[in-house]
Every structure is written in C-alpha cells, then in structure tokens.
PDB file of N, CA and C in Angstrom:
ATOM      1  N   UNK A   1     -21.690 113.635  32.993  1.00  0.00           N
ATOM      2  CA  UNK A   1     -22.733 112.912  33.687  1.00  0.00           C
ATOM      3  C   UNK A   1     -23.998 112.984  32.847  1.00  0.00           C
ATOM      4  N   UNK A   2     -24.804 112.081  32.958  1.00  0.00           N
ATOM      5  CA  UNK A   2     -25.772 111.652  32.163  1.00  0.00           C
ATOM      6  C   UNK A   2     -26.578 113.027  32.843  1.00  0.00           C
ATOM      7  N   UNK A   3     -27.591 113.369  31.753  1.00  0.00           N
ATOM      8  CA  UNK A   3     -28.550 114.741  32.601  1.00  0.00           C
ATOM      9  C   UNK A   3     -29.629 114.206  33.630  1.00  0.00           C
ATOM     10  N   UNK A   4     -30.221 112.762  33.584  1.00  0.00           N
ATOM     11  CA  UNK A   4     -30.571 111.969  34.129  1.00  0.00           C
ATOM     12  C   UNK A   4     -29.944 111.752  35.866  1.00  0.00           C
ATOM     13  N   UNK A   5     -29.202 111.607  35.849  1.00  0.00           N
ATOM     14  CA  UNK A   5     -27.966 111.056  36.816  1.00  0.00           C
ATOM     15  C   UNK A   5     -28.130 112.293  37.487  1.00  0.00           C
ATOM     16  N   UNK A   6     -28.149 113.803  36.597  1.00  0.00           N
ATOM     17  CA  UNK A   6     -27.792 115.048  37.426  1.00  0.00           C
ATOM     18  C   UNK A   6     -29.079 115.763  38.261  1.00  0.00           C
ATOM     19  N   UNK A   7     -29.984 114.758  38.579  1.00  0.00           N
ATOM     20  CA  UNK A   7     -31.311 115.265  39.537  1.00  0.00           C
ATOM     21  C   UNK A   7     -30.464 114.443  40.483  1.00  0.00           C
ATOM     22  N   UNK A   8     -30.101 113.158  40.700  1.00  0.00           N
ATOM     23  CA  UNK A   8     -29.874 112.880  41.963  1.00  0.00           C
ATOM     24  C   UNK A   8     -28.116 113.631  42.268  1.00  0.00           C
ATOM     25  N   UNK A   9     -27.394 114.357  41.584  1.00  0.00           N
ATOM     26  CA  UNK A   9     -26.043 114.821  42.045  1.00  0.00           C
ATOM     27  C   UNK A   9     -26.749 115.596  42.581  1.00  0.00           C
ATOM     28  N   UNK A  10     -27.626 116.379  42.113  1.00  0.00           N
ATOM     29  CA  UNK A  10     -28.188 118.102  42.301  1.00  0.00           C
ATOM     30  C   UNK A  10     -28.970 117.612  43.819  1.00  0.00           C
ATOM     31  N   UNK A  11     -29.303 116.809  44.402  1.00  0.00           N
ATOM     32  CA  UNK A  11     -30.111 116.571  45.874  1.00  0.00           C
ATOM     33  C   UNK A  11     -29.207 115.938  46.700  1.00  0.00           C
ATOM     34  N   UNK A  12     -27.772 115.605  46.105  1.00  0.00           N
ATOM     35  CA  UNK A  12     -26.913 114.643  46.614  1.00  0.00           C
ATOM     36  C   UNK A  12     -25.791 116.166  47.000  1.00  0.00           C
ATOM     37  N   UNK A  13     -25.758 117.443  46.328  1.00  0.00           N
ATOM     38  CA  UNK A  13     -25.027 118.662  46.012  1.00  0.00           C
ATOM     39  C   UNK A  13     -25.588 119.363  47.700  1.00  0.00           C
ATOM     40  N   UNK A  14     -27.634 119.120  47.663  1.00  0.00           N
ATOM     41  CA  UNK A  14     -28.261 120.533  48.409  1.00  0.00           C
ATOM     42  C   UNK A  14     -27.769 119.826  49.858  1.00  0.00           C
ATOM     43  N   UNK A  15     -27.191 118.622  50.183  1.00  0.00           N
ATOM     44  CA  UNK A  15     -26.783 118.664  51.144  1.00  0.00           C
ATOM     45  C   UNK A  15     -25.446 118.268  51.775  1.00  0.00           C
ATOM     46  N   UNK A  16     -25.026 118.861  51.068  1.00  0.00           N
ATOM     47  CA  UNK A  16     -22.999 119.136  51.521  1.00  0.00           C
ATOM     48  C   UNK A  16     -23.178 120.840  51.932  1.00  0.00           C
ATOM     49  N   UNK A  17     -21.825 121.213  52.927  1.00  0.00           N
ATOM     50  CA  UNK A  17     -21.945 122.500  52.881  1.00  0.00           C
ATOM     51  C   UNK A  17     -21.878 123.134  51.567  1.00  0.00           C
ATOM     52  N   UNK A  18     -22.248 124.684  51.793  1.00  0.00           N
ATOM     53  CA  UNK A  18     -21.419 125.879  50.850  1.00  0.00           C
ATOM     54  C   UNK A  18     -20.579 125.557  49.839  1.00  0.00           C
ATOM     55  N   UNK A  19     -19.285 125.403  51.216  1.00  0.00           N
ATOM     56  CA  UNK A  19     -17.757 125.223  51.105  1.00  0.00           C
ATOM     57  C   UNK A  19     -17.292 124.429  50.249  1.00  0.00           C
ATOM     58  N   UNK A  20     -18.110 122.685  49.574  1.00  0.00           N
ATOM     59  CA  UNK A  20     -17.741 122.165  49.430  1.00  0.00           C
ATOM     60  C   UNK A  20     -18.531 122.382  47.820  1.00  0.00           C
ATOM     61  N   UNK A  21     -19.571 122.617  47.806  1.00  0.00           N
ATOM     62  CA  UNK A  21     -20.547 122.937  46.401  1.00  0.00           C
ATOM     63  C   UNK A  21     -19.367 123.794  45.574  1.00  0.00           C
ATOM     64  N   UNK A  22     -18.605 124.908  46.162  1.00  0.00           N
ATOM     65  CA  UNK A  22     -18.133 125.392  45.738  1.00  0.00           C
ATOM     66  C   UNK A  22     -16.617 124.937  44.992  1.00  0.00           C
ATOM     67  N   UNK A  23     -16.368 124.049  45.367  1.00  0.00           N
ATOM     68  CA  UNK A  23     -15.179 123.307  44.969  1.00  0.00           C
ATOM     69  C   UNK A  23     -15.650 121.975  43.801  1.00  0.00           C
ATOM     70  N   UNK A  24     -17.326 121.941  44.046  1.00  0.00           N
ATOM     71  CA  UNK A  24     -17.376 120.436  43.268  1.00  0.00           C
ATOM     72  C   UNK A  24     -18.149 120.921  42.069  1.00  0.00           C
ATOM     73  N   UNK A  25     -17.508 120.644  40.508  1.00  0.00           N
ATOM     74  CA  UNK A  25     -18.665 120.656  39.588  1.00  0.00           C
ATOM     75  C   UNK A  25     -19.017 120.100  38.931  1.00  0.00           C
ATOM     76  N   UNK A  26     -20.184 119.679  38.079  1.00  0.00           N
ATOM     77  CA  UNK A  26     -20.926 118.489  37.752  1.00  0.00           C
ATOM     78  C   UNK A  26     -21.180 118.896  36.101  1.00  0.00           C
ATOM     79  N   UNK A  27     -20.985 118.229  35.235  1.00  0.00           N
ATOM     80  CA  UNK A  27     -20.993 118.830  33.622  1.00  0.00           C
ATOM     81  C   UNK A  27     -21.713 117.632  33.198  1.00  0.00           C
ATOM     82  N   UNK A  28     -22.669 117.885  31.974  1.00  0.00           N
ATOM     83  CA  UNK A  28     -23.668 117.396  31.338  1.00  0.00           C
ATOM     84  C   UNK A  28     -23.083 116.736  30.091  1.00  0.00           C
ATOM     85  N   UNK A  29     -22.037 117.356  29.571  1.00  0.00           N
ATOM     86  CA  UNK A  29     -21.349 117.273  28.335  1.00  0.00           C
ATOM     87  C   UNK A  29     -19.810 117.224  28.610  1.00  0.00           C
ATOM     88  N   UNK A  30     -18.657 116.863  27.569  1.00  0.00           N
ATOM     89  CA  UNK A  30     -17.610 117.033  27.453  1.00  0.00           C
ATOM     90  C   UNK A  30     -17.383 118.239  27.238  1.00  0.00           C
ATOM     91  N   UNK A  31     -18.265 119.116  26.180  1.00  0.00           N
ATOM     92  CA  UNK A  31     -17.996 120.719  25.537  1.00  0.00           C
ATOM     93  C   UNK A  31     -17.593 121.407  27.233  1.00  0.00           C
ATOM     94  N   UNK A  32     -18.924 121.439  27.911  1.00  0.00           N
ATOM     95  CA  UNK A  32     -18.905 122.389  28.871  1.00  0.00           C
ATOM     96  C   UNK A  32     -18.184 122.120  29.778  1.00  0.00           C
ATOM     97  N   UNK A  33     -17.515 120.519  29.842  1.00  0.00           N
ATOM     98  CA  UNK A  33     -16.269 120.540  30.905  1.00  0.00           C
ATOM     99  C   UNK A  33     -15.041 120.979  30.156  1.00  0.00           C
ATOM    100  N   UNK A  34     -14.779 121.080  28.965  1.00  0.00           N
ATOM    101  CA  UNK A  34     -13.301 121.635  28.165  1.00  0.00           C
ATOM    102  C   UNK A  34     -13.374 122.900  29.060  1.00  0.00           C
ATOM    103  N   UNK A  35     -14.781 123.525  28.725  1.00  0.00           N
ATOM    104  CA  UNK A  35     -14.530 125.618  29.069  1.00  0.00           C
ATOM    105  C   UNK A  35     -14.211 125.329  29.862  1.00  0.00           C
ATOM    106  N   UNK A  36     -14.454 124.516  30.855  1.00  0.00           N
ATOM    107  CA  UNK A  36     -14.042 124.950  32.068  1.00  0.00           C
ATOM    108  C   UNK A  36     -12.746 124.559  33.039  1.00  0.00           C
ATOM    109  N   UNK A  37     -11.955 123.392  32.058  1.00  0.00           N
ATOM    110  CA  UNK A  37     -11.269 123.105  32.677  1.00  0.00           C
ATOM    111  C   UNK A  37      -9.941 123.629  32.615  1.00  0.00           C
ATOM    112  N   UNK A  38      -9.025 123.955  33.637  1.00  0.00           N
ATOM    113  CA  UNK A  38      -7.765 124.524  33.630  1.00  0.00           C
ATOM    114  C   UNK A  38      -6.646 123.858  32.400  1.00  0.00           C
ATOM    115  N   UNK A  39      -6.522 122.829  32.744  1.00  0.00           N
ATOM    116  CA  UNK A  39      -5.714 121.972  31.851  1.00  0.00           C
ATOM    117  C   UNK A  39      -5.896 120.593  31.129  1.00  0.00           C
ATOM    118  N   UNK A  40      -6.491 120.917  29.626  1.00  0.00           N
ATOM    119  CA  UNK A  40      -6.943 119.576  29.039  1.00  0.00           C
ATOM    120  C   UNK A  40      -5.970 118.477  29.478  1.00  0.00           C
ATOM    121  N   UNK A  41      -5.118 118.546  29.286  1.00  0.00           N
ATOM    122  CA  UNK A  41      -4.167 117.219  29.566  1.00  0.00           C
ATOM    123  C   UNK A  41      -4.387 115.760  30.556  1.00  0.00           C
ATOM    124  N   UNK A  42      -4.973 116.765  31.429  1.00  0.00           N
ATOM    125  CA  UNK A  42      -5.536 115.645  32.536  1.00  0.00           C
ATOM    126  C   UNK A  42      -6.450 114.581  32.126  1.00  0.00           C
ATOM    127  N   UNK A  43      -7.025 114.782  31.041  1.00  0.00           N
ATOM    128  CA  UNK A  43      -8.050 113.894  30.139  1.00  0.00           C
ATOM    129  C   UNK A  43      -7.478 113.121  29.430  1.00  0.00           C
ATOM    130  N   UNK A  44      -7.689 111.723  28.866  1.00  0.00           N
ATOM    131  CA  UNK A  44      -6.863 111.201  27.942  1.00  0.00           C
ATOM    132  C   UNK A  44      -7.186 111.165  26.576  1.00  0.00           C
ATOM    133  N   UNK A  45      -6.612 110.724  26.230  1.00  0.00           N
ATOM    134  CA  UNK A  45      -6.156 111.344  24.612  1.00  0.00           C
ATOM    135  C   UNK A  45      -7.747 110.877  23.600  1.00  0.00           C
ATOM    136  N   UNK A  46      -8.319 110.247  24.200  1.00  0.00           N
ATOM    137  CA  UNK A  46      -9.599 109.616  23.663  1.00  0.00           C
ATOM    138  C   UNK A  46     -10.880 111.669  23.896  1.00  0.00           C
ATOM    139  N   UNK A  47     -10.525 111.782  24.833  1.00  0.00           N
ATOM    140  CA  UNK A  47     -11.230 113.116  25.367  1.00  0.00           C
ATOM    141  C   UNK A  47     -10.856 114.365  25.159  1.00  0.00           C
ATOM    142  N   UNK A  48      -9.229 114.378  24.512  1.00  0.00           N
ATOM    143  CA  UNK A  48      -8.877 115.766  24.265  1.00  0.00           C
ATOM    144  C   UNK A  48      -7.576 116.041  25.437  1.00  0.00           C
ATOM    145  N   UNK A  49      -6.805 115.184  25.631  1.00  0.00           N
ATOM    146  CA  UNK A  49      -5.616 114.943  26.468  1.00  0.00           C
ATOM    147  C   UNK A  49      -4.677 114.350  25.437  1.00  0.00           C
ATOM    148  N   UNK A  50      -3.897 114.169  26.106  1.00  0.00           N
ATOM    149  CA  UNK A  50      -2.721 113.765  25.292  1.00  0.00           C
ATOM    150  C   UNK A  50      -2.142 112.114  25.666  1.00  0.00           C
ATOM    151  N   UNK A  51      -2.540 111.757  26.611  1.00  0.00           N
ATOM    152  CA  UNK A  51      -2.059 110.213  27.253  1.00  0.00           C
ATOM    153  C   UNK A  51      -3.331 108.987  26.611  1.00  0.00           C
ATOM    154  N   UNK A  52      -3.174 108.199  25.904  1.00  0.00           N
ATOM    155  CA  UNK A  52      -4.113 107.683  25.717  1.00  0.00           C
ATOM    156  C   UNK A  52      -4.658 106.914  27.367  1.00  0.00           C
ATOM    157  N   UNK A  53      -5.914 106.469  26.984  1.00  0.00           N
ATOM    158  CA  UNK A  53      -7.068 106.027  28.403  1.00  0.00           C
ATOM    159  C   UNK A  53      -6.243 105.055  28.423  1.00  0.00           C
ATOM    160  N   UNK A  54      -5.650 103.454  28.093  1.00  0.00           N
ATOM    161  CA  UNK A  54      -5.150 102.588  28.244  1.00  0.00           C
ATOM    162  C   UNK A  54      -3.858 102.656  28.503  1.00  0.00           C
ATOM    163  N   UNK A  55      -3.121 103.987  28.417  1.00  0.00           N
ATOM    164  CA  UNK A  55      -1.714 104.362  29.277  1.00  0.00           C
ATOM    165  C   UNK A  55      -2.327 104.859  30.209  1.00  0.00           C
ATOM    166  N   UNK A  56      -2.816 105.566  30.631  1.00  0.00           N
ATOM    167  CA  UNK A  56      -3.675 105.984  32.101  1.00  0.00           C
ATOM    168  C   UNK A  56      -4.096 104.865  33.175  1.00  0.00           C
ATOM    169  N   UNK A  57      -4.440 103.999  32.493  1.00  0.00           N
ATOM    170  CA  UNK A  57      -5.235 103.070  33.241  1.00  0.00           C
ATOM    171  C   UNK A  57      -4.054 102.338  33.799  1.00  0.00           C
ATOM    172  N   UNK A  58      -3.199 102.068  32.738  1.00  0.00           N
ATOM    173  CA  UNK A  58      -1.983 101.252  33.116  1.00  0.00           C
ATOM    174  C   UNK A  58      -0.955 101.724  34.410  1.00  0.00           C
ATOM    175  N   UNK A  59      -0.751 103.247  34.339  1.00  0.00           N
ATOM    176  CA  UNK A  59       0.175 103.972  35.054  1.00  0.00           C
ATOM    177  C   UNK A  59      -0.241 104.051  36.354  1.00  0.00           C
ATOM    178  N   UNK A  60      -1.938 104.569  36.432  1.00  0.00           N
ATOM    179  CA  UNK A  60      -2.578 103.633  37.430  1.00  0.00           C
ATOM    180  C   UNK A  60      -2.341 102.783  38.281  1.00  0.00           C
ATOM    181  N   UNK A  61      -2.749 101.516  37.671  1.00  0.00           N
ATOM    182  CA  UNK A  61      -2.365 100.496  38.274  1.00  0.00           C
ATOM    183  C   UNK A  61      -1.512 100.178  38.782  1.00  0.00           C
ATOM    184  N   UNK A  62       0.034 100.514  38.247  1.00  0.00           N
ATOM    185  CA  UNK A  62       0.817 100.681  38.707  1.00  0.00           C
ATOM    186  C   UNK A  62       1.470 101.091  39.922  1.00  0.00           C
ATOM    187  N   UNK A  63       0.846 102.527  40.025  1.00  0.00           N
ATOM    188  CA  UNK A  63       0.793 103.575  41.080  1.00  0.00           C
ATOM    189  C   UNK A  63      -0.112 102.847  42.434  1.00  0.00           C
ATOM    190  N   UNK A  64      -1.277 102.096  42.363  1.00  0.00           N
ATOM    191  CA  UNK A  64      -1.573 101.531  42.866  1.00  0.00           C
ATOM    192  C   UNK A  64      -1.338 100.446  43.373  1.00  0.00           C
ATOM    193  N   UNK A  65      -0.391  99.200  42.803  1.00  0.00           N
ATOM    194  CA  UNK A  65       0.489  98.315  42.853  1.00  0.00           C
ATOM    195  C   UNK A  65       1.527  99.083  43.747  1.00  0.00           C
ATOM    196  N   UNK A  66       2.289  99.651  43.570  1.00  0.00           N
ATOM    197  CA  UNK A  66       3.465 100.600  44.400  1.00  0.00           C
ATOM    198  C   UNK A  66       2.987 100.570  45.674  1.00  0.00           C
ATOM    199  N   UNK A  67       1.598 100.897  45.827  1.00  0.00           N
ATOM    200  CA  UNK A  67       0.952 101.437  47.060  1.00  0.00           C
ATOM    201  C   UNK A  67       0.219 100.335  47.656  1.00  0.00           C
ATOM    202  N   UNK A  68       0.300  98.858  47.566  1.00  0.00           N
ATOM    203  CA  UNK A  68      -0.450  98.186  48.001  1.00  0.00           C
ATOM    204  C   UNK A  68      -0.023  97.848  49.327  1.00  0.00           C
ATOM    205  N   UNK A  69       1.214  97.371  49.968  1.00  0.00           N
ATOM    206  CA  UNK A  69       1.519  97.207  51.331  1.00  0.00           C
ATOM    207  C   UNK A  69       1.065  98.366  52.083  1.00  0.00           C
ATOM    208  N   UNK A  70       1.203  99.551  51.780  1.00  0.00           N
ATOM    209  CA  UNK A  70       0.627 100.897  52.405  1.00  0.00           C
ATOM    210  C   UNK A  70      -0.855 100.879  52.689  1.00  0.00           C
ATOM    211  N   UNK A  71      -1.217 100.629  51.780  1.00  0.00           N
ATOM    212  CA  UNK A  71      -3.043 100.667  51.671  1.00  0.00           C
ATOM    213  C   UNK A  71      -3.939  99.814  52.498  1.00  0.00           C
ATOM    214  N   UNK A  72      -3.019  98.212  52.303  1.00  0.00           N
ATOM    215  CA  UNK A  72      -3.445  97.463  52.942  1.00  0.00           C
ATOM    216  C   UNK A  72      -3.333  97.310  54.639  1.00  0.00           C
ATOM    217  N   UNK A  73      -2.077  98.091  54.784  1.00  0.00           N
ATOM    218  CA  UNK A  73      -2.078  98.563  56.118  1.00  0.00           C
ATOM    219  C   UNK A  73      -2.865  98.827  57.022  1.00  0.00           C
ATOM    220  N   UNK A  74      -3.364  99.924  56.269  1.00  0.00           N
ATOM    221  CA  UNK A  74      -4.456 100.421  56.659  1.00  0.00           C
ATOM    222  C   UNK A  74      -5.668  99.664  57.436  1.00  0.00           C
ATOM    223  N   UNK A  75      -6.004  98.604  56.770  1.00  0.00           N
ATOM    224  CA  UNK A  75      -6.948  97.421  57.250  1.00  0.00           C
ATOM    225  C   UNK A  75      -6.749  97.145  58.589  1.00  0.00           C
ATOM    226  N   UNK A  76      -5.150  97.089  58.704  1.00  0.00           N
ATOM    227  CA  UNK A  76      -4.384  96.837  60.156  1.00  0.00           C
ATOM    228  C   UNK A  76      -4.667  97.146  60.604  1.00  0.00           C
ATOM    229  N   UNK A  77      -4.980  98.664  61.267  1.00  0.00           N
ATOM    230  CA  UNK A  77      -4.680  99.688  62.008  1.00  0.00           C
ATOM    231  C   UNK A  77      -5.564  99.522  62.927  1.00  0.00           C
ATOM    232  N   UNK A  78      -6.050  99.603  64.406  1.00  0.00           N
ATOM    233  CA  UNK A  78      -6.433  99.326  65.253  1.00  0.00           C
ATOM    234  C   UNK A  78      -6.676 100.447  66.430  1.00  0.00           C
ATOM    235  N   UNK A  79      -7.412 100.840  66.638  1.00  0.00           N
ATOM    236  CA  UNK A  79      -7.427 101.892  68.385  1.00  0.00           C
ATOM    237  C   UNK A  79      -6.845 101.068  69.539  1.00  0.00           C
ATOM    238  N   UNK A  80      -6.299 101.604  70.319  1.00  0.00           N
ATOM    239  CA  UNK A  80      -6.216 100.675  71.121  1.00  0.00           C
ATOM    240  C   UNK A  80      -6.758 101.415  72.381  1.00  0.00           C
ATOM    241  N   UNK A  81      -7.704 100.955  72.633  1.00  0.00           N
ATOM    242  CA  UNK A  81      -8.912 101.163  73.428  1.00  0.00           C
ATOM    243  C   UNK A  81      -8.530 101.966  74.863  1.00  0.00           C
ATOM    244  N   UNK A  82      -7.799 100.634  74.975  1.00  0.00           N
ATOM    245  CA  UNK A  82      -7.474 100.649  76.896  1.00  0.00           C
ATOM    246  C   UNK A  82      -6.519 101.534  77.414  1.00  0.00           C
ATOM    247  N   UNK A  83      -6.045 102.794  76.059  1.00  0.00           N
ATOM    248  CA  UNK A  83      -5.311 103.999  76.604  1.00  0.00           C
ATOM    249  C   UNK A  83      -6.528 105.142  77.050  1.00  0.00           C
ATOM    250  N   UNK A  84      -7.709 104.739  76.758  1.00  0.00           N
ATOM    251  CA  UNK A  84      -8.900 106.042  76.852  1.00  0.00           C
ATOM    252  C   UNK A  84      -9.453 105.017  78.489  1.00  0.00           C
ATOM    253  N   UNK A  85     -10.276 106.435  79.183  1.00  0.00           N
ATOM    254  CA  UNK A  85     -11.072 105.902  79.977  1.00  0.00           C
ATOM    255  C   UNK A  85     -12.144 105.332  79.685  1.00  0.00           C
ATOM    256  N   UNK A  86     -13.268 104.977  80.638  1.00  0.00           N
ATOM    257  CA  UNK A  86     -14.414 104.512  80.330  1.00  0.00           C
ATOM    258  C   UNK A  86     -14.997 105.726  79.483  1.00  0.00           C
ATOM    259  N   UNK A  87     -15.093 106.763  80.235  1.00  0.00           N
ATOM    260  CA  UNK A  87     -16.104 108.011  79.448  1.00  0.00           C
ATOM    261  C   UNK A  87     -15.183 108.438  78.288  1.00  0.00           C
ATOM    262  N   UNK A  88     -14.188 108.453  78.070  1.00  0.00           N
ATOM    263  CA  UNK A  88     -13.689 108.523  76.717  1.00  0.00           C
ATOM    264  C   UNK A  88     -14.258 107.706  75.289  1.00  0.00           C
ATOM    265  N   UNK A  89     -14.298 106.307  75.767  1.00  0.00           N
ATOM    266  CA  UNK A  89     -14.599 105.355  74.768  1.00  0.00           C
ATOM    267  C   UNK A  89     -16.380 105.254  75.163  1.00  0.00           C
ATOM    268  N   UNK A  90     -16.732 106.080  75.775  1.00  0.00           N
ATOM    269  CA  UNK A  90     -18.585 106.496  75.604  1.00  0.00           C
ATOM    270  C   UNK A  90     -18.501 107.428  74.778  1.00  0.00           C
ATOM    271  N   UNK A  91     -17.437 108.345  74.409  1.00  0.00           N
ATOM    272  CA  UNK A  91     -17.605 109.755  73.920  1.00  0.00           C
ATOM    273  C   UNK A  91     -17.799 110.969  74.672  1.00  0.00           C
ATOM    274  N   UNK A  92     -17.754 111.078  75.627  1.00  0.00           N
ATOM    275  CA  UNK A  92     -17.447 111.884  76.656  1.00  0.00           C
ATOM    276  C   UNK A  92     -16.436 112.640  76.325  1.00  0.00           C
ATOM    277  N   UNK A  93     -17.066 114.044  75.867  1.00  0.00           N
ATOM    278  CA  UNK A  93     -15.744 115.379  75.676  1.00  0.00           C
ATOM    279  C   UNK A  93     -14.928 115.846  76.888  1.00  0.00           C
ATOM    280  N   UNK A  94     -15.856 115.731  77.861  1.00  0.00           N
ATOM    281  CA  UNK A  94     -15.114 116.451  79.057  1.00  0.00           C
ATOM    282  C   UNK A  94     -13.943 115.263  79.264  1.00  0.00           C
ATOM    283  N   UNK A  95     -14.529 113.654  79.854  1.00  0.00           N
ATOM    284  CA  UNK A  95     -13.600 112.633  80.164  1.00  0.00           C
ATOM    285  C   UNK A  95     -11.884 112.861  79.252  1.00  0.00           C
ATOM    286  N   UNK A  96     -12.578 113.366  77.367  1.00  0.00           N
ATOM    287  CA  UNK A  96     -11.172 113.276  76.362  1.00  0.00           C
ATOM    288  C   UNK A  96     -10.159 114.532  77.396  1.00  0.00           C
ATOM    289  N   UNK A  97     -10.976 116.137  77.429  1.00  0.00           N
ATOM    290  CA  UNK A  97     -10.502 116.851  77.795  1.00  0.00           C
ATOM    291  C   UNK A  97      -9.584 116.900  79.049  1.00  0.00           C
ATOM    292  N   UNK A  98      -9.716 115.887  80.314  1.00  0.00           N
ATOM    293  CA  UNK A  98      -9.504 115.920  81.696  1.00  0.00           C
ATOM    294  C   UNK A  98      -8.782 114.722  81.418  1.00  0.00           C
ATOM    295  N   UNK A  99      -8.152 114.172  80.704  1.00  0.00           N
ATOM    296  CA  UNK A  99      -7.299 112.614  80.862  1.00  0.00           C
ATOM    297  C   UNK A  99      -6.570 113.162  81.523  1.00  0.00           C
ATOM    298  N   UNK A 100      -6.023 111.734  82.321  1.00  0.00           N
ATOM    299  CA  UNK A 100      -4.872 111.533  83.486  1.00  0.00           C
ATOM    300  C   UNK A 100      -3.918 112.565  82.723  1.00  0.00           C
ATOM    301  N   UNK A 101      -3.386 112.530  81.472  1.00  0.00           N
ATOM    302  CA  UNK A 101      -2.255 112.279  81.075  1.00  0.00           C
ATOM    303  C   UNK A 101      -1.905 114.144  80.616  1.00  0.00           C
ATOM    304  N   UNK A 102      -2.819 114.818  81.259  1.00  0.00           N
ATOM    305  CA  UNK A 102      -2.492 116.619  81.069  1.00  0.00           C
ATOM    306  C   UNK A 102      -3.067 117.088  82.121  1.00  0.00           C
ATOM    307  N   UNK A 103      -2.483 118.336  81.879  1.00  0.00           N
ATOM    308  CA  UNK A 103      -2.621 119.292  83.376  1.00  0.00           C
ATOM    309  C   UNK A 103      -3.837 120.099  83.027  1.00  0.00           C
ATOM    310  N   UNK A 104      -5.157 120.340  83.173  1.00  0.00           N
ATOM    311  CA  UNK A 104      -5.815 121.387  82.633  1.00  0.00           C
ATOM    312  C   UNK A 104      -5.453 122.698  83.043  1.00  0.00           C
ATOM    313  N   UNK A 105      -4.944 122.675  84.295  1.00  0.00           N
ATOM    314  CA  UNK A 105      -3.889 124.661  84.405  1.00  0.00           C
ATOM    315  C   UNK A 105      -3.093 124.658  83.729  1.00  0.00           C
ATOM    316  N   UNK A 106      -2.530 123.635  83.006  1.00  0.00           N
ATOM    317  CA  UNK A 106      -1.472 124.210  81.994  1.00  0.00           C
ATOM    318  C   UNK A 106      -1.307 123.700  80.866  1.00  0.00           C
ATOM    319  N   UNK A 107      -1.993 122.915  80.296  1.00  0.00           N
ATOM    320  CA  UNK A 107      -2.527 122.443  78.952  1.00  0.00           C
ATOM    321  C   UNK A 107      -3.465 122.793  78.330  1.00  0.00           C
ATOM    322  N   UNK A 108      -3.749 124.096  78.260  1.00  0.00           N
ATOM    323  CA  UNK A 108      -5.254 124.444  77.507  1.00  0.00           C
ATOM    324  C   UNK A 108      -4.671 125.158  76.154  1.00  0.00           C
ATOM    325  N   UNK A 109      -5.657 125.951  75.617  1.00  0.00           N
ATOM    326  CA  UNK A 109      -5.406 126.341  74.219  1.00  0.00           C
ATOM    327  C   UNK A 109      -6.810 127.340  74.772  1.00  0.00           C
ATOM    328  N   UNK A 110      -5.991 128.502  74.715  1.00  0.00           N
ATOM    329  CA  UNK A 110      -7.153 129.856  74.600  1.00  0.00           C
ATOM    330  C   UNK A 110      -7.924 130.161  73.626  1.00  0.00           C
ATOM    331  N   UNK A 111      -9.225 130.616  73.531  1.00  0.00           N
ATOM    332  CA  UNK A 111      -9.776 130.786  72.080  1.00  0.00           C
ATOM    333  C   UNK A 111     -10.718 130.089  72.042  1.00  0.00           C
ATOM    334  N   UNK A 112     -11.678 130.402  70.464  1.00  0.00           N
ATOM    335  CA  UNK A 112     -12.702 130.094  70.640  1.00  0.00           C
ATOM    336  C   UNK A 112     -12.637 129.719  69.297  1.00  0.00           C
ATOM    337  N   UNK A 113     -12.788 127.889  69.157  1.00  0.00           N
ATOM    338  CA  UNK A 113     -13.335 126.991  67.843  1.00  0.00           C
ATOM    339  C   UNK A 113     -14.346 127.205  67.276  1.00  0.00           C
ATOM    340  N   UNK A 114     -15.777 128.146  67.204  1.00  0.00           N
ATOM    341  CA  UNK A 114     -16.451 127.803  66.528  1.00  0.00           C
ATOM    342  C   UNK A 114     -16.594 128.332  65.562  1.00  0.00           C
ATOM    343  N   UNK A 115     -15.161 129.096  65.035  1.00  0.00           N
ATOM    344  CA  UNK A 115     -15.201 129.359  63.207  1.00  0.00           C
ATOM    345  C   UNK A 115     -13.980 128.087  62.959  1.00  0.00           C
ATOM    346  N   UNK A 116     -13.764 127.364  63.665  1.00  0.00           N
ATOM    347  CA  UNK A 116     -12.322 126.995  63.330  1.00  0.00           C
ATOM    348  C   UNK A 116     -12.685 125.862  61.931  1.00  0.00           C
ATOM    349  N   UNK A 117     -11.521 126.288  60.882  1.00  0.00           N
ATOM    350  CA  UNK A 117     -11.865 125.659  59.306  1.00  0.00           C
ATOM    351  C   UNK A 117     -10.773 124.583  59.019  1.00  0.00           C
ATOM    352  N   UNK A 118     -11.034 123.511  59.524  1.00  0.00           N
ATOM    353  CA  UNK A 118      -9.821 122.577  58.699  1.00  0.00           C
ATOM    354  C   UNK A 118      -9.898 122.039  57.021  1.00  0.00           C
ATOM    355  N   UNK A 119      -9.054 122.252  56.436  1.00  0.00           N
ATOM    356  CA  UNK A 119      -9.355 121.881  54.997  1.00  0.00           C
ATOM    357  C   UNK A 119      -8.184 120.601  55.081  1.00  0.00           C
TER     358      UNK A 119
END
C-alpha cells in the first residue's frame, strides 16, 4: 500500500475491533510483506511466487465462471416476510423470541451471551 493510502487504512484500522486489527496487516513495501509472510507462493511469479499474475488471473476467472449460477443466486434470495409477525419484521427481540412456532418452557437455551464469539 502506498504510505499515503496508509493514514486512511490506519483511521479505517482505529475502528474495527481488537479482534480483527489483529488478524489484518497493512505493508508499505513488498520487502516487509516477504518477512512476514508464511508462504511466498501465494504471490505471483512477477512478486516472488511461482504462478505467473496472468495464470492467476486466468484460474480466477475461471473459478469464478464455475461459480456464476451460485453467486448469482444469491441476487434471488428473498425473506419471506409473512412467516415473522408484525413485531418481528419491526425488530422486536422479544416478538423473534415468543413466536407462535416454540414453547418458551421448553425451548430456551440456558446461559449467558454476552462473551459469546462467533468467528
């Protein structure tokens, strides 16, 4: 990344969690992303990998081609509304919690979510 570019990653960084700073890193140079990276290979052969960029790009596309009925699917996909109540589709936690469609004496989940970590 341009060093330029890296004032707005660095204000674009101070507000993601911790969790996630810690997983993301931002390099100024090629040198200082080699040290650090696990396995050159992933780079193409123009950068110090072994696949040239124009087989990459290609295999790509490809991979993406493969995946286009899937992807485009997606576009499809739809809620369908009129299974939620009114206070459901307001956002109403309690309305989600109390649907017709469970017992609250015997559908609960004991415990307490507020460390709960989905990755």
């Amino acid at each position: 990344v341009h060093p330029s570019i890296k004032y707005a990653l660095d204000f674009g960084m101070s507000l993601i969690s911790e969790k996630i700073k810690k997983r993301v890193k931002v390099f100024t140079n090629l040198e200082e992303a080699k040290k650090n990276m696990p396995d050159l290979s992933m780079l193409p052969k123009e950068y110090g990998g072994t696949v040239p960029m124009a087989e990459m790009i290609a295999l790509w596309k490809k991979e993406l081609l493969a995946a286009r009925p899937q992807l485009l699917a997606h576009d499809e996909m739809r809620v369908r509304l009129e299974l939620f109540s009114e206070g459901a589709r307001a956002g109403a936690v309690s309305a989600l919690r109390n649907n017709g469609s469970c017992n609250p004496q015997t559908d609960v989940l004991a415990g307490s979510f507020r460390k709960l970590q989905v990755d």
